[in-house]
Protein backbone atom coordinates (compact mmCIF):
# COMPACT_ATOMS: atom_id res chain seq x y z
CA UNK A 1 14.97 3.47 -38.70
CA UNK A 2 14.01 0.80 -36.01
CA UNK A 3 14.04 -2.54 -36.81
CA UNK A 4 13.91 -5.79 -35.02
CA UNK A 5 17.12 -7.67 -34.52
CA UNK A 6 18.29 -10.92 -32.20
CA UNK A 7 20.34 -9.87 -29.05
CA UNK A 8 21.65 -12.71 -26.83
CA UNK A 9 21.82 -11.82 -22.98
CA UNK A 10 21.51 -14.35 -20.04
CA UNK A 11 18.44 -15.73 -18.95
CA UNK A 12 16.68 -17.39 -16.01
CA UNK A 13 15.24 -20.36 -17.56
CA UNK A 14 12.95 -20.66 -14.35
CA UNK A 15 11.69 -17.26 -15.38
CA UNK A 16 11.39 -18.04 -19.00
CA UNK A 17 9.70 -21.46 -18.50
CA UNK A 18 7.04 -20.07 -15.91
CA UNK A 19 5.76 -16.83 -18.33
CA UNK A 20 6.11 -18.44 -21.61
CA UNK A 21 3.41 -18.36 -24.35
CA UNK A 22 4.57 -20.71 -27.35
CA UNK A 23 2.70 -19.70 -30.48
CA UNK A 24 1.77 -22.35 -32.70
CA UNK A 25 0.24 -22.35 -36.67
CA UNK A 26 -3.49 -22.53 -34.89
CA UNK A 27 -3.58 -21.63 -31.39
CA UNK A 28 -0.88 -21.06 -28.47
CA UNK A 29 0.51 -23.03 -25.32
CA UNK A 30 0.80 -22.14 -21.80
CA UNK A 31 4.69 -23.47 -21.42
CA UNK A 32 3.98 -23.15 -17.35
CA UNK A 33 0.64 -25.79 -17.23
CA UNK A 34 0.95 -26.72 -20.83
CA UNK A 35 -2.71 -25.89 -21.60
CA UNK A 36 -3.44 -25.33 -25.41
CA UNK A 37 -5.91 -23.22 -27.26
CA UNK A 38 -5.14 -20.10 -25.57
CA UNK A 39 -5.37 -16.84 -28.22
CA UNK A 40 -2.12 -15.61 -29.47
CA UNK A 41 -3.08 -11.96 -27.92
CA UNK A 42 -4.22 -13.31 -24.26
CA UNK A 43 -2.09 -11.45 -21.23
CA UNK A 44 -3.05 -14.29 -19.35
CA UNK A 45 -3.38 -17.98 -19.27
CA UNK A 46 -6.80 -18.87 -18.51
CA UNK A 47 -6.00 -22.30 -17.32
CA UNK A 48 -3.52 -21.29 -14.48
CA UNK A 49 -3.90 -17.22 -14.79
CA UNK A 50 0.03 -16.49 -14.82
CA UNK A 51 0.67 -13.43 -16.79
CA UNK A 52 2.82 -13.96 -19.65
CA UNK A 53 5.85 -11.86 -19.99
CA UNK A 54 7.78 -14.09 -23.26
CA UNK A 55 6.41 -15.43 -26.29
CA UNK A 56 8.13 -18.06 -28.16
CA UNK A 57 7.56 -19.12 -31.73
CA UNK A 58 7.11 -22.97 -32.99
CA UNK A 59 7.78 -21.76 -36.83
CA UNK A 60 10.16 -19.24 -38.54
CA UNK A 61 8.01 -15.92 -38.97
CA UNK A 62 7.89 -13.88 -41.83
CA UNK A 63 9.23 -10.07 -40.69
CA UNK A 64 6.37 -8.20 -41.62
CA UNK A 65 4.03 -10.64 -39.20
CA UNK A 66 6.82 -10.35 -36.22
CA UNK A 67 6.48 -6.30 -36.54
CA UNK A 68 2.66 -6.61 -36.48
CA UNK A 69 3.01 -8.69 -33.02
CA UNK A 70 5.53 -7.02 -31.45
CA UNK A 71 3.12 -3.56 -32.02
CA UNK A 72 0.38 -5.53 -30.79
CA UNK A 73 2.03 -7.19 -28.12
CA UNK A 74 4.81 -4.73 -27.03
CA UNK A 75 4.58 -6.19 -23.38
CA UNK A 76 6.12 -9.24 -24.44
CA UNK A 77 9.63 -10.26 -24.98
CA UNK A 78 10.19 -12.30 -27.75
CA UNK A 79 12.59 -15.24 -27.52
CA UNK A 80 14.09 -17.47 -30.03
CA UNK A 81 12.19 -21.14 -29.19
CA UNK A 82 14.77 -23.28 -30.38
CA UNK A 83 17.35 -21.99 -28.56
CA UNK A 84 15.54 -21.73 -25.55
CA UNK A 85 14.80 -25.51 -25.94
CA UNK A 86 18.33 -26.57 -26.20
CA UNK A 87 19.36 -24.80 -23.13
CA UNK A 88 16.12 -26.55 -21.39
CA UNK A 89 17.73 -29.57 -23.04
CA UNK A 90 21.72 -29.30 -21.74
CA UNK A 91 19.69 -28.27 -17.87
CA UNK A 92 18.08 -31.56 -17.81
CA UNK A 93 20.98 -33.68 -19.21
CA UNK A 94 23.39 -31.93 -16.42
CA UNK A 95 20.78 -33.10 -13.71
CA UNK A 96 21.36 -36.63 -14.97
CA UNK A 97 24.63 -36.73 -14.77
CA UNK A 98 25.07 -34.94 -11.53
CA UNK A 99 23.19 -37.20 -9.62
């Protein structure tokens, strides 16, 4: 039986940051130019045309609605948002203090 579980591996934020779609309760984000009302299913962003590769969540997801995405959307690696804003979070605090 396959099922869908969280595995932690490292990450190029860089990476993450410039091919990230952020799904919201209406509409999604383009985390690269930050343009909003993109469809959850577009490859693309159709404000700056980079090809997304992640999608990140802004609410906890039932199960049965990640399965349906990730069938849909099998191109896409899906991340854990929260985390991936606290590492964004420790970067930018490490820049301040290593000036």
């Amino acid at each position: 039986m396959n099922t869908l579980l969280r595995v932690w591996q490292e990450c190029d934020l860089k990476d993450i940051e410039k091919y990230l779609i952020v799904a919201g309760e209406l509409s999604s984000e383009c985390f690269s130019c930050h343009k909003v009302g993109i469809d959850l299913k577009a490859q693309n962003c159709p404000n700056c045309g980079v090809y997304f590769k992640y999608m990140g969540f802004r609410r906890k997801l039932q199960m049965s609605y990640l399965r349906k995405l990730k069938e849909e959307l099998s191109y896409l690696v899906f991340i854990d948002f929260e985390d991936f804003k606290k590492s964004l979070g420790k970067r930018e605090a490490r820049k301040l203090l290593d000036i």
